[in-house]
N, C-alpha and C. Protein backbone atom coordinates (compact mmCIF):
# COMPACT_ATOMS: atom_id res chain seq x y z
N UNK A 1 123.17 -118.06 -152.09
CA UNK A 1 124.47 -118.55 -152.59
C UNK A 1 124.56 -120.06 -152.33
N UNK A 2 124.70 -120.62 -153.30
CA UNK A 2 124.88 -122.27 -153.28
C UNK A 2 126.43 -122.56 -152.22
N UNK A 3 125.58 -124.15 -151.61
CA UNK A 3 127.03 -124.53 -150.58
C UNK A 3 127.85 -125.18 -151.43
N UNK A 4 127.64 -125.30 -152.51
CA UNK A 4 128.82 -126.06 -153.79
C UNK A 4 129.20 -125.18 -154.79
N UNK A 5 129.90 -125.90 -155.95
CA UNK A 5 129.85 -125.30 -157.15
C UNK A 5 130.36 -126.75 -157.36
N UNK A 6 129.81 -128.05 -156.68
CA UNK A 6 130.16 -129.28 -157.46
C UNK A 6 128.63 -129.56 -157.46
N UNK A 7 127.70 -129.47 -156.41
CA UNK A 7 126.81 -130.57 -156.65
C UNK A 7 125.53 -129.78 -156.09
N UNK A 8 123.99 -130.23 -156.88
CA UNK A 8 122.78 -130.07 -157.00
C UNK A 8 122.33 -130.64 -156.06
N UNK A 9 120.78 -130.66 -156.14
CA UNK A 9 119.80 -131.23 -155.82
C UNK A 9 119.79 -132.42 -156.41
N UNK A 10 120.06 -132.88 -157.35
CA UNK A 10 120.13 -134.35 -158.14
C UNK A 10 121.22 -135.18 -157.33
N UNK A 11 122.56 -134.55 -157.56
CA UNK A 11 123.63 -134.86 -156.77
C UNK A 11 123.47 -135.51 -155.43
N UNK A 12 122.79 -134.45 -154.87
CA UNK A 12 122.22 -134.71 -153.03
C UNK A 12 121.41 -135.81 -152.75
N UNK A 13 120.54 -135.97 -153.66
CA UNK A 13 119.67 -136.77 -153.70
C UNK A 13 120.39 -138.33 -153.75
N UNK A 14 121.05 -138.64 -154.58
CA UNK A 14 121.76 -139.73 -154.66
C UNK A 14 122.47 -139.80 -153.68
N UNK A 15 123.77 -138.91 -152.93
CA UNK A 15 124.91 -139.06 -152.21
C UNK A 15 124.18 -139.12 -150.97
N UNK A 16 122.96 -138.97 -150.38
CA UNK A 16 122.46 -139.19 -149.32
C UNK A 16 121.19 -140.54 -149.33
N UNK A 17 120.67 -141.06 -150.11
CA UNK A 17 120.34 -142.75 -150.38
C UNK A 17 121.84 -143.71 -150.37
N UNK A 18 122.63 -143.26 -150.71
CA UNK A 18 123.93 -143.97 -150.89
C UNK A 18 125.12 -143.57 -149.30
N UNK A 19 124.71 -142.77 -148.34
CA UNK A 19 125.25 -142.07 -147.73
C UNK A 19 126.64 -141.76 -147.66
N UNK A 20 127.02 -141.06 -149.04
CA UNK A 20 128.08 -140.75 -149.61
C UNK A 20 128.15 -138.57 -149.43
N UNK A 21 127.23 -138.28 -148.96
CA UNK A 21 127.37 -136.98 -148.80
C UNK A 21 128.97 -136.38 -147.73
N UNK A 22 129.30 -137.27 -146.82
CA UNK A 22 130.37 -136.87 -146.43
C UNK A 22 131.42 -136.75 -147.13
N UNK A 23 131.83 -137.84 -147.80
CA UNK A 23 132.81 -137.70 -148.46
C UNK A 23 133.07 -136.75 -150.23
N UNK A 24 131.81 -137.01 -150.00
CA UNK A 24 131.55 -135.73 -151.58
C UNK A 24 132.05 -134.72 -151.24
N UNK A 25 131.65 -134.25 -150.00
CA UNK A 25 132.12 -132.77 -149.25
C UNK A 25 133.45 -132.87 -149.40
N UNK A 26 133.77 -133.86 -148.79
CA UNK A 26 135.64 -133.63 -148.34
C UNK A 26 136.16 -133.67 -149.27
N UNK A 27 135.62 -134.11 -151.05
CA UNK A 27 136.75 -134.79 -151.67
C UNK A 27 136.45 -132.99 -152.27
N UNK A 28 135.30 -132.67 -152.55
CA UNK A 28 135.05 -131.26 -153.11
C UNK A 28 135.95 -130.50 -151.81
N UNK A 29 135.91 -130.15 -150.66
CA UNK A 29 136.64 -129.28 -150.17
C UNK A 29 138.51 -129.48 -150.38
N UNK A 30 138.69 -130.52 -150.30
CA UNK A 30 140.48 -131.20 -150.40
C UNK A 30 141.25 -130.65 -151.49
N UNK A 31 139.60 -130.91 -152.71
CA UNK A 31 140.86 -131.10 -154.10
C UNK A 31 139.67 -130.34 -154.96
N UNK A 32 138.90 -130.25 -154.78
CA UNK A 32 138.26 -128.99 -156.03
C UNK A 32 138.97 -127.22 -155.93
N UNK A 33 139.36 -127.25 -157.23
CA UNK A 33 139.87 -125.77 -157.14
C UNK A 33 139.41 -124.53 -157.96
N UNK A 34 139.47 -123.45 -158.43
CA UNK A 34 139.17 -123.02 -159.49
C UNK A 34 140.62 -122.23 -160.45
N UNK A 35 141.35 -122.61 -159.93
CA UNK A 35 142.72 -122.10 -160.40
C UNK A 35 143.95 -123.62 -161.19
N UNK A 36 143.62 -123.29 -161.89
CA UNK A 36 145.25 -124.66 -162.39
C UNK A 36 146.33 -124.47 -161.38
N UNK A 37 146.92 -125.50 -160.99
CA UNK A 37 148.45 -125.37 -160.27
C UNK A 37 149.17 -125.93 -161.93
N UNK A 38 150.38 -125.84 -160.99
CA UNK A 38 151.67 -126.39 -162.04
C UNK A 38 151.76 -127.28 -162.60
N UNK A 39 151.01 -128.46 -161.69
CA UNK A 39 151.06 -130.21 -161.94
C UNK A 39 149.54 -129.90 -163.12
N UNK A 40 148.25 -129.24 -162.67
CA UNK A 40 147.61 -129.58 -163.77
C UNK A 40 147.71 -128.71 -165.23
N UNK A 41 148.46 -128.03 -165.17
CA UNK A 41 148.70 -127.01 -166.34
C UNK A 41 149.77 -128.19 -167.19
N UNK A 42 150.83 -128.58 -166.52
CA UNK A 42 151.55 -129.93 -167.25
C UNK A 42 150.73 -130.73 -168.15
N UNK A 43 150.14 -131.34 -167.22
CA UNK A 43 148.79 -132.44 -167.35
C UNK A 43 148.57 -132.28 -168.56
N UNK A 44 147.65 -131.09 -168.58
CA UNK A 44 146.83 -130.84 -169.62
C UNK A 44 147.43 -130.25 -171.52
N UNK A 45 148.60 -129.44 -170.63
CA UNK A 45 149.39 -129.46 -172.07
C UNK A 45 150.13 -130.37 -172.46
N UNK A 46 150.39 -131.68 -171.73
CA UNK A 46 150.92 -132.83 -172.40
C UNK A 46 150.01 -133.81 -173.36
N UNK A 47 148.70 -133.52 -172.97
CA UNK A 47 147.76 -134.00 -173.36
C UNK A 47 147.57 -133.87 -175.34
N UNK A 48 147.35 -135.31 -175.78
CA UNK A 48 146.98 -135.46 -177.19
C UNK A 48 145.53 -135.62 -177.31
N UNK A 49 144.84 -135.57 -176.60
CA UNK A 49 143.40 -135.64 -176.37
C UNK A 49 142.42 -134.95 -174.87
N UNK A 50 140.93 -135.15 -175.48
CA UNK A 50 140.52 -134.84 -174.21
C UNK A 50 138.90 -135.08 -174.77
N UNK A 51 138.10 -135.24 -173.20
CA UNK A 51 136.38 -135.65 -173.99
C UNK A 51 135.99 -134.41 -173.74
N UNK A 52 135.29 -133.49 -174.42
CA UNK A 52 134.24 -132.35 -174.19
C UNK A 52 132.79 -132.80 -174.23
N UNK A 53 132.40 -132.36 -173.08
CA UNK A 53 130.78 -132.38 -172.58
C UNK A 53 129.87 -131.51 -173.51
N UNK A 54 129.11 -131.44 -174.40
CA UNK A 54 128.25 -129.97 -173.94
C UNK A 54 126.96 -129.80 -174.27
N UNK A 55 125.91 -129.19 -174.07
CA UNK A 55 124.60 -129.20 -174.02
C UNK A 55 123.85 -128.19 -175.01
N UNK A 56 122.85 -128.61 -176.01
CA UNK A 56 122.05 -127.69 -176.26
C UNK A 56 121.27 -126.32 -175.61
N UNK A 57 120.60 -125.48 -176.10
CA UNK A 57 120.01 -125.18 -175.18
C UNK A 57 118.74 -126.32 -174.81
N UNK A 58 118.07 -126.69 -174.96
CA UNK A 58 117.12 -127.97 -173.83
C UNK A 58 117.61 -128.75 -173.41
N UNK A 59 119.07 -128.73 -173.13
CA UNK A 59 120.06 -129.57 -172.04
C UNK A 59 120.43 -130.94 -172.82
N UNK A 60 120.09 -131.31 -174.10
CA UNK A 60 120.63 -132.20 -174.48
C UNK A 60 121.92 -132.26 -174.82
N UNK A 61 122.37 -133.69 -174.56
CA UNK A 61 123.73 -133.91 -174.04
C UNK A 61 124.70 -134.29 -175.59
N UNK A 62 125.26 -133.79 -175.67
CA UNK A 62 126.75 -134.49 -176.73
C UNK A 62 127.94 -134.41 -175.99
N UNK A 63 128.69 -135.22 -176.49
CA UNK A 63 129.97 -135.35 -175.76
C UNK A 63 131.54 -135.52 -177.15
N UNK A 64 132.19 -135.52 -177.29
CA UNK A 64 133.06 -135.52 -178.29
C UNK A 64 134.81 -135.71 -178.36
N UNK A 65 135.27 -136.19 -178.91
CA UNK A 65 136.67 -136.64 -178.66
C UNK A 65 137.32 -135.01 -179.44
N UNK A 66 138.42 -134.47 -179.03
CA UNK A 66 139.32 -133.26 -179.42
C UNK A 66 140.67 -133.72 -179.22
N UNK A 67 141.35 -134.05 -180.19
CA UNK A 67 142.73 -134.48 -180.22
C UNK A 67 143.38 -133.39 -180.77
N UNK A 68 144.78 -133.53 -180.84
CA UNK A 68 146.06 -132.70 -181.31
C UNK A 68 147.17 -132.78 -181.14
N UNK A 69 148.46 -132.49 -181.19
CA UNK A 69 149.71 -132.33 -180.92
C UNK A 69 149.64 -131.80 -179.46
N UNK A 70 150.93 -132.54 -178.50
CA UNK A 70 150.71 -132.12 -177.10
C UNK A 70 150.97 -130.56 -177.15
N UNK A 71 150.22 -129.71 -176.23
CA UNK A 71 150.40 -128.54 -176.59
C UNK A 71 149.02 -127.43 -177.12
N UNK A 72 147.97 -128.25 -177.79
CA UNK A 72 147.13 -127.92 -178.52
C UNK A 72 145.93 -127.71 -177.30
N UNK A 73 146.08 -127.63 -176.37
CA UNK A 73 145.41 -127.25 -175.18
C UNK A 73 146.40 -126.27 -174.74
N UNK A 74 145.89 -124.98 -174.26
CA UNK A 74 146.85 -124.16 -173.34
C UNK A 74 146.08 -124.02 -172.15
N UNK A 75 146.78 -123.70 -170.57
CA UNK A 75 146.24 -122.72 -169.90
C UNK A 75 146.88 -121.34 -169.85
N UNK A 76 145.82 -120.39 -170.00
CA UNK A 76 145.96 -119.46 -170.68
C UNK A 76 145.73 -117.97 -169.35
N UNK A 77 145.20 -118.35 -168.41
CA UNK A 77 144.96 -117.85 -167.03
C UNK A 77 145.21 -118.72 -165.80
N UNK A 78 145.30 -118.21 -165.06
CA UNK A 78 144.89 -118.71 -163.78
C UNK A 78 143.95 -119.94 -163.81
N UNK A 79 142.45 -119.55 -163.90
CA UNK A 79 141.57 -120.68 -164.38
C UNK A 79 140.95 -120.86 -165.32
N UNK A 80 141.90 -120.17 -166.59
CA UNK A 80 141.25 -120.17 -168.39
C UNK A 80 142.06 -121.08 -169.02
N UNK A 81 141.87 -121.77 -169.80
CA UNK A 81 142.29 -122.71 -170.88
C UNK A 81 141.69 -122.18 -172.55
N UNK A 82 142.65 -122.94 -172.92
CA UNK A 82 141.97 -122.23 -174.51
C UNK A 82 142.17 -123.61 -175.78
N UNK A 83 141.65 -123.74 -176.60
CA UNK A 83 142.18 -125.10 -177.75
C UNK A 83 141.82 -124.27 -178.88
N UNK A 84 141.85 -124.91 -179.91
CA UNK A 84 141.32 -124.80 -181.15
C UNK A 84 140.46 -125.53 -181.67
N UNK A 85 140.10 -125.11 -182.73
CA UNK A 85 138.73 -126.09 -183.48
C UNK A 85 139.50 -126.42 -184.76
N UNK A 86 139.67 -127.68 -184.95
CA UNK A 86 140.36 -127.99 -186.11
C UNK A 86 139.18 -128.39 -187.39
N UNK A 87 139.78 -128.27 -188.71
CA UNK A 87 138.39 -128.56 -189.78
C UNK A 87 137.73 -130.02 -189.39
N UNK A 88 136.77 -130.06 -189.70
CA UNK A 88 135.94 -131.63 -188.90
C UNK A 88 134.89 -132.14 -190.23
N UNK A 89 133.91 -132.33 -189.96
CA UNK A 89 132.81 -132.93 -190.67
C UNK A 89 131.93 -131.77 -190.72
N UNK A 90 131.84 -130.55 -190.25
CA UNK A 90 131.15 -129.42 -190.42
C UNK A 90 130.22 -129.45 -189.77
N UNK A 91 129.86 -130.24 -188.55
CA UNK A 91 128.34 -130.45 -188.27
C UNK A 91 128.56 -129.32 -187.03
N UNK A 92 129.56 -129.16 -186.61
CA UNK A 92 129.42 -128.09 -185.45
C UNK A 92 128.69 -128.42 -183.97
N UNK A 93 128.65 -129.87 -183.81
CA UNK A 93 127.87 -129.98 -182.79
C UNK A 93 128.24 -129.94 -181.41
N UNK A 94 129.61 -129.88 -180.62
CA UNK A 94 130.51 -128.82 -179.77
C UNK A 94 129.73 -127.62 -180.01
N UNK A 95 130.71 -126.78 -181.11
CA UNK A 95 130.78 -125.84 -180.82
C UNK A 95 129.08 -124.69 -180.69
N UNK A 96 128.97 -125.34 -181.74
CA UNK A 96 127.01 -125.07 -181.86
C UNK A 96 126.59 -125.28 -180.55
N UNK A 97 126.77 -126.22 -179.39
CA UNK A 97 126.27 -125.76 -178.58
C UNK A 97 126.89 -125.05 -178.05
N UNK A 98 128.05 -124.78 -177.98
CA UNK A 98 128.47 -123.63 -176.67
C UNK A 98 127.94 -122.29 -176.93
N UNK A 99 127.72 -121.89 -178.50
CA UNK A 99 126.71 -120.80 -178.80
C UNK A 99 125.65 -120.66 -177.72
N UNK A 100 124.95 -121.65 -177.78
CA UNK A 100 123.30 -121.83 -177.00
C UNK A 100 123.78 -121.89 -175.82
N UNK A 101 124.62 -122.34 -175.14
CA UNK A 101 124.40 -122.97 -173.94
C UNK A 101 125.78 -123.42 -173.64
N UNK A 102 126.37 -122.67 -173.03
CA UNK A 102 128.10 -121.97 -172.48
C UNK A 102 128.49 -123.10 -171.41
N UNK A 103 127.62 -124.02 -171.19
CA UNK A 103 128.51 -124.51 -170.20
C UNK A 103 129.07 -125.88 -170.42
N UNK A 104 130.17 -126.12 -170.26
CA UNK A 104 130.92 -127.66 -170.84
C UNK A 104 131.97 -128.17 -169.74
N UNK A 105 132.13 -129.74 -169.94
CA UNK A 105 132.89 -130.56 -169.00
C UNK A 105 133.99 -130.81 -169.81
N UNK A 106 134.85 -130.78 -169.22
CA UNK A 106 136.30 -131.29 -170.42
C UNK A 106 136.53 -132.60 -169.33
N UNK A 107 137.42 -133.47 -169.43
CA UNK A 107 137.85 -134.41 -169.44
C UNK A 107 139.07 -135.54 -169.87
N UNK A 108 140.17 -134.99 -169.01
CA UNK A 108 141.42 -135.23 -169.72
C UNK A 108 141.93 -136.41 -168.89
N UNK A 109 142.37 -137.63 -169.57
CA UNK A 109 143.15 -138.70 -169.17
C UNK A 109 144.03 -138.99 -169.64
N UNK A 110 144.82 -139.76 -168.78
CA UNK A 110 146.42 -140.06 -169.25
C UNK A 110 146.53 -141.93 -168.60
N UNK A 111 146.59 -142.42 -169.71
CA UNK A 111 145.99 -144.08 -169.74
C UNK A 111 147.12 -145.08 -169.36
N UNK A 112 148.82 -144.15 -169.45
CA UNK A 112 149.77 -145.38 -168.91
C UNK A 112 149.89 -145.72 -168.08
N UNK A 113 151.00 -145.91 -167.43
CA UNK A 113 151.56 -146.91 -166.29
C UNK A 113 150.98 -146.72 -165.13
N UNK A 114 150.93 -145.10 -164.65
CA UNK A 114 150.25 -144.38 -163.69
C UNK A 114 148.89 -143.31 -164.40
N UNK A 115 148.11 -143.95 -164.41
CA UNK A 115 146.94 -143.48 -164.59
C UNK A 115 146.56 -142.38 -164.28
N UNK A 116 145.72 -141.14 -164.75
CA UNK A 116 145.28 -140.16 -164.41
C UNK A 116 144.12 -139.40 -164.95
N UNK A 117 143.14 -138.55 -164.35
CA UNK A 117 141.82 -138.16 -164.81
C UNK A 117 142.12 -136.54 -164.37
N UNK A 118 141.67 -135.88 -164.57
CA UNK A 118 141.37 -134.27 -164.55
C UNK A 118 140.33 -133.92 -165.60
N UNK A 119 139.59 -133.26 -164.04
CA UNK A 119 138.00 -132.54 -165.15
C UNK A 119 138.16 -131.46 -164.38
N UNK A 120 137.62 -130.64 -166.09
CA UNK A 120 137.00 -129.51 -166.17
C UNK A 120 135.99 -128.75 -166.04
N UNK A 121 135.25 -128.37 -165.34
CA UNK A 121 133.55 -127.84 -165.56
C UNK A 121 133.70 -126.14 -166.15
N UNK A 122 133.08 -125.62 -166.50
CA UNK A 122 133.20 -124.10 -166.69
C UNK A 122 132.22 -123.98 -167.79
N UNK A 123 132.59 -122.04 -167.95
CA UNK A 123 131.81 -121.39 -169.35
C UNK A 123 132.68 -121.66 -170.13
N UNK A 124 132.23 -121.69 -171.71
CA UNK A 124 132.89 -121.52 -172.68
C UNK A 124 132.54 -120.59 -173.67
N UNK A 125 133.62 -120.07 -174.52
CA UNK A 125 132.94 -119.05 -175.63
C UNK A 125 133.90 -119.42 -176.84
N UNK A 126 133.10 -119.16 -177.59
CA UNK A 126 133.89 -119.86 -179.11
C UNK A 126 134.30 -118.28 -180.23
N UNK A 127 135.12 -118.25 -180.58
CA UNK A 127 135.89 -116.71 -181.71
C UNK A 127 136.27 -117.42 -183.22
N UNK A 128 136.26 -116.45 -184.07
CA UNK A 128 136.73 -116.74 -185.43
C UNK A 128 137.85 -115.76 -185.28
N UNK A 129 137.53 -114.89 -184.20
CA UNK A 129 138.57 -113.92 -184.66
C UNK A 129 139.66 -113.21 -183.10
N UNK A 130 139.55 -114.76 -182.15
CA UNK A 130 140.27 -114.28 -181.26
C UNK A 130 141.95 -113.74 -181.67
N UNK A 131 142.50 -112.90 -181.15
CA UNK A 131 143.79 -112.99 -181.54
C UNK A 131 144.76 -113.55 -181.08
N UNK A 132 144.39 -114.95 -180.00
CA UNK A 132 145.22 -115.94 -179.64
C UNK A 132 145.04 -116.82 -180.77
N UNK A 133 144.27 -116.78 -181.23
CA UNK A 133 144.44 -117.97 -182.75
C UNK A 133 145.80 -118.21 -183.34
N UNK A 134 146.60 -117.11 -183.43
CA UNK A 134 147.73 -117.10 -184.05
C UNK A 134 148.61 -118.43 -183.53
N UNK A 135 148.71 -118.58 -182.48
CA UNK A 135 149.32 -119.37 -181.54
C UNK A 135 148.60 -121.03 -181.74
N UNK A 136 147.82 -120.99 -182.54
CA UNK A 136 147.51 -122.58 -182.71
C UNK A 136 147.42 -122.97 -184.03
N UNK A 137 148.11 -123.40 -184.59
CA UNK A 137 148.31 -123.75 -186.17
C UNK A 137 147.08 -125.15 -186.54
N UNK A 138 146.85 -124.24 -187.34
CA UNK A 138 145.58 -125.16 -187.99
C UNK A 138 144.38 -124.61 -187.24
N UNK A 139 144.43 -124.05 -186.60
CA UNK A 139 142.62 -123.57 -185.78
C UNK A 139 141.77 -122.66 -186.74
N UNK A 140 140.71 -123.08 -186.90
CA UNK A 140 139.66 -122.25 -187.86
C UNK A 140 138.21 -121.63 -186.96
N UNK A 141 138.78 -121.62 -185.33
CA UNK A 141 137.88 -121.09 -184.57
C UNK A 141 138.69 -121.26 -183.43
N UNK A 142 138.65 -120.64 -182.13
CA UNK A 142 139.17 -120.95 -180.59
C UNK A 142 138.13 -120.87 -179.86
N UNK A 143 138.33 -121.66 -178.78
CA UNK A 143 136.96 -121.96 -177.57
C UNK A 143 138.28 -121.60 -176.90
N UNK A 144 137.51 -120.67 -175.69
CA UNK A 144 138.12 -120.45 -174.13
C UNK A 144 137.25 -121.09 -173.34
N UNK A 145 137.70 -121.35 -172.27
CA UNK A 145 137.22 -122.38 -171.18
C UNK A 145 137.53 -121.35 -169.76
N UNK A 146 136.60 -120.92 -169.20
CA UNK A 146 136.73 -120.56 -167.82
C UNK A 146 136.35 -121.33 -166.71
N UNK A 147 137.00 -121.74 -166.07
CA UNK A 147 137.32 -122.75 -165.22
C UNK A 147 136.26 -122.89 -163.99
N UNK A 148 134.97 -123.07 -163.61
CA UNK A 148 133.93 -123.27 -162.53
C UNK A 148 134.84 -124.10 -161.27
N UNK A 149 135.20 -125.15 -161.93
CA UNK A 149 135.80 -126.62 -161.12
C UNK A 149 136.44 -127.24 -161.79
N UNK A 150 137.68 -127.34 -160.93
CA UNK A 150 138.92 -128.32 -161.46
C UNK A 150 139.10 -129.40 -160.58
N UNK A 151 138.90 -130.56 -160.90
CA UNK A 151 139.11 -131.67 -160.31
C UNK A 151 139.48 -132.83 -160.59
N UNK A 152 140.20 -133.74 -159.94
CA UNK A 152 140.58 -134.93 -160.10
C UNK A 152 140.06 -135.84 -159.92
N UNK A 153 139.93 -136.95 -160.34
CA UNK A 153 138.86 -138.33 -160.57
C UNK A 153 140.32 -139.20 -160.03
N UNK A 154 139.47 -140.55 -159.63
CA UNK A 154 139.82 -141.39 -159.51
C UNK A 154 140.22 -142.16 -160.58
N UNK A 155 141.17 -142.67 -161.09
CA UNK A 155 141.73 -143.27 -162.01
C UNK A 155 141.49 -145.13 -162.14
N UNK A 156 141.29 -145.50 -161.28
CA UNK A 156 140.80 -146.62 -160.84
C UNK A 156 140.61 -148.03 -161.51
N UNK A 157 139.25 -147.08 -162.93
CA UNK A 157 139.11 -148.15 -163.33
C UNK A 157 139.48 -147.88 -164.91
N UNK A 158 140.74 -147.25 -165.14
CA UNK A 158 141.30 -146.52 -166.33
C UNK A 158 141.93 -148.27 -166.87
N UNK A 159 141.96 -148.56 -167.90
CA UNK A 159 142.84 -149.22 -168.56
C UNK A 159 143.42 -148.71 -169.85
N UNK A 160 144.52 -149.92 -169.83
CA UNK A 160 146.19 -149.53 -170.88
C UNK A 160 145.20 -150.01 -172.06
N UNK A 161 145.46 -149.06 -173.55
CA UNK A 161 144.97 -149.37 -174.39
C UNK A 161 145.82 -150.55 -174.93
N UNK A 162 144.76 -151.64 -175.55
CA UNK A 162 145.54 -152.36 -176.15
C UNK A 162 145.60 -153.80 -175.01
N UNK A 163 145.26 -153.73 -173.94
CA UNK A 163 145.51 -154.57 -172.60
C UNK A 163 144.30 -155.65 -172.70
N UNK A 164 144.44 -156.93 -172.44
CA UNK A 164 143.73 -157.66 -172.45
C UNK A 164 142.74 -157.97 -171.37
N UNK A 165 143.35 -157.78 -169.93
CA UNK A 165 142.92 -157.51 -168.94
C UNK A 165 141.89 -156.30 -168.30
N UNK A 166 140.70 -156.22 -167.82
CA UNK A 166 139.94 -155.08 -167.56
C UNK A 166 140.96 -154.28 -165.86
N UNK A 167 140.43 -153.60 -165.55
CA UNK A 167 141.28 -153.22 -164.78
C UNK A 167 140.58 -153.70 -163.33
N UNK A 168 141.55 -153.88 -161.97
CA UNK A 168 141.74 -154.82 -161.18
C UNK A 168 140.61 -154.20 -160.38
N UNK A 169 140.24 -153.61 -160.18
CA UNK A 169 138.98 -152.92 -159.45
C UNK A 169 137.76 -152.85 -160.23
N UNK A 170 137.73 -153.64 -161.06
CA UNK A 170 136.31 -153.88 -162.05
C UNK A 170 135.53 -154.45 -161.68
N UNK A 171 134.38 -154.53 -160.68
CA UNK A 171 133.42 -155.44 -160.41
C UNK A 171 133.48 -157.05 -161.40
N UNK A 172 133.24 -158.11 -160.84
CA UNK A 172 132.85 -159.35 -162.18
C UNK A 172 132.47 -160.60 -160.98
N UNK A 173 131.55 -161.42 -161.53
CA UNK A 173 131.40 -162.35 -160.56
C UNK A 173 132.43 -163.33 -159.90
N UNK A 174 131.71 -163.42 -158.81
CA UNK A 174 132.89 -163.92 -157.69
C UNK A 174 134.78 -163.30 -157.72
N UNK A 175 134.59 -162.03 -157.33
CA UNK A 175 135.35 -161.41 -157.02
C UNK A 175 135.38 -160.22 -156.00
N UNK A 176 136.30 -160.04 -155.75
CA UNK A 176 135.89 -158.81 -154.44
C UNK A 176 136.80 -157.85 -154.83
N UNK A 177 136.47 -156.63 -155.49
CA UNK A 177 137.80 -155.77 -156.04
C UNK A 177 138.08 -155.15 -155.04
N UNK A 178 139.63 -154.81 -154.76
CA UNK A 178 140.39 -153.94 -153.65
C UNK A 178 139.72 -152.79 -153.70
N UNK A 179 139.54 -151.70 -152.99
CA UNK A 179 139.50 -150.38 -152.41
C UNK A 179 140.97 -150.18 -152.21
N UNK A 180 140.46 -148.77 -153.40
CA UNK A 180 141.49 -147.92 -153.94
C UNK A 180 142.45 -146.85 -152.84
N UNK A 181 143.63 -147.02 -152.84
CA UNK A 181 144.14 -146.66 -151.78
C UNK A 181 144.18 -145.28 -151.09
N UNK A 182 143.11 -144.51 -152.39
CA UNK A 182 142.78 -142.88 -151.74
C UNK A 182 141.94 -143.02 -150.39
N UNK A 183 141.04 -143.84 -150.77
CA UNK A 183 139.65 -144.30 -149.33
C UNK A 183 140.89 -144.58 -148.19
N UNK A 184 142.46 -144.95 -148.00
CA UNK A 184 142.86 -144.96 -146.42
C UNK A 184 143.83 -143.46 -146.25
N UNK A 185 143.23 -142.95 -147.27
CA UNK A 185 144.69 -141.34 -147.04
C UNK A 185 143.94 -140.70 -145.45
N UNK A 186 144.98 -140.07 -145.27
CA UNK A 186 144.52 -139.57 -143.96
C UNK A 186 143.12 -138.39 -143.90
N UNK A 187 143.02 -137.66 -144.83
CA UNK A 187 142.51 -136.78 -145.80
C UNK A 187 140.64 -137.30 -145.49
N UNK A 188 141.11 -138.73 -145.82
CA UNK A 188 139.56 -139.43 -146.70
C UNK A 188 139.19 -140.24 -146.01
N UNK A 189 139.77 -141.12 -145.05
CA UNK A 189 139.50 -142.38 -144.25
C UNK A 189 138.09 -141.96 -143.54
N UNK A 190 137.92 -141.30 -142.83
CA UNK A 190 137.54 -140.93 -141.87
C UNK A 190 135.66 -140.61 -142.28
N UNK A 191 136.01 -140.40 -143.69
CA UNK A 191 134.66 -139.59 -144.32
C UNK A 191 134.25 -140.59 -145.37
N UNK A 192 134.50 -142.13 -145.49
CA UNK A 192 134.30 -143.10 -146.36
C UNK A 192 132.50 -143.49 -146.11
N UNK A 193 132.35 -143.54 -146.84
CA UNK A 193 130.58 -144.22 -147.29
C UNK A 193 131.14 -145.84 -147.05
N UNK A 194 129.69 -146.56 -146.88
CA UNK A 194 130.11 -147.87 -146.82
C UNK A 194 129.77 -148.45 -148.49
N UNK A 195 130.52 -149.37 -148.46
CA UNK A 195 130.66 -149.96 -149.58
C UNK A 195 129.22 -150.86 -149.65
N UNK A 196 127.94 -150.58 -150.81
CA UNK A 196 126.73 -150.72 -151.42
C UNK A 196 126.84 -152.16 -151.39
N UNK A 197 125.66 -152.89 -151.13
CA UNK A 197 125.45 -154.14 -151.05
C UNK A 197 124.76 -154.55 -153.12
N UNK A 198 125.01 -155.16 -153.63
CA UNK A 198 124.55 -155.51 -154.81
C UNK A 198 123.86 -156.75 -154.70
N UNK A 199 122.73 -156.60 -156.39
CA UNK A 199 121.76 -157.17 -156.47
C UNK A 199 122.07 -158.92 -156.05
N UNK A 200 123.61 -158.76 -156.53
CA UNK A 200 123.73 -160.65 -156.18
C UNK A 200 124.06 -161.02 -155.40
N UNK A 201 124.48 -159.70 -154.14
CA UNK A 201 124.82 -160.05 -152.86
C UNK A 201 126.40 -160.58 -152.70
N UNK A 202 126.89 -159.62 -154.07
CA UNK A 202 128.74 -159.56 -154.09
C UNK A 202 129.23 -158.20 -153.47
């Protein structure tokens, strides 16, 4: 039985050259869940968009924008979500893979004033003939999403569309961007990696 359901051998490999394995742990034990609460079931049905991950079967990667009316995402369980497939360009390349190869990242942000990230990892399965379809106007297929890992990202380096400015924690020469105020929660302080020395010695 694996000590995660966030992170590999690939994962490990990096977070321990970087000696970031402590805090991977804590942020996976704190805030990874497999159940929606209240705040992310909101989240996600307020949501007019979201990025989907998903893989062939030989693991090749696509990724894809899914927009709609807020709402057009449900959670539908505990840790199930459900959308629709609206008519597209026909190429099927989502959903074609979740045929082959069930497993996908969703990816939902919310870009105003207060910034926000929530990801999804899980199985997915795609219907022509689920009978929650009824419930999404315009869907010509439904994907369910069973929930592996629910987690929150750092919002950090999110910017306001439309903003001229990159956002204030953006690396750029001769600058020193703040550390984001999750690294002093009581939670996280304690389990911080040191901050990576770069090639130019910023």
């Amino acid at each position: 039985m694996p000590d995660s359901v966030m992170f590999h051998d690939g994962n490990r490999r990096l977070q321990d050259q970087f000696d970031s394995r402590r805090i991977s742990d804590r942020l996976e034990d704190k805030l990874t869940r497999q159940a929606f609460t209240d705040n992310d079931r909101t989240f996600i049905e307020k949501s007019m968009f979201f990025f989907l991950a998903t893989a062939d079967a030989d693991g090749r990667p696509d990724c894809s924008f899914k927009g709609g009316t807020p709402g057009f995402v449900r959670v539908i369980g505990p840790g199930e979500l459900a959308f629709p497939d609206y008519d597209g360009n026909g190429m099927f390349k989502s959903l074609g893979n979740i045929l082959v190869n069930p497993g996908v990242g969703l990816l939902f942000i919310d870009m105003g004033e207060k910034p926000r990230r929530l990801r999804v990892n899980g199985t997915a399965s795609v219907s022509r003939d689920d009978p929650l379809m009824q419930r999404f106007a315009g869907a010509q297929l439904l994907v369910r999403v069973q929930a592996r890992a629910i987690f929150p990202n750092c919002p950090r380096y999110i910017v306001t569309p439309g903003g001229e400015e990159p956002s204030t924690y953006a690396p750029r020469p001769d600058y020193q961007p703040p550390e984001p105020a999750w690294k002093g929660f009581d939670d996280f302080k304690d389990y911080i990696h040191p901050r990576q020395p770069t090639p130019n010695g910023e």
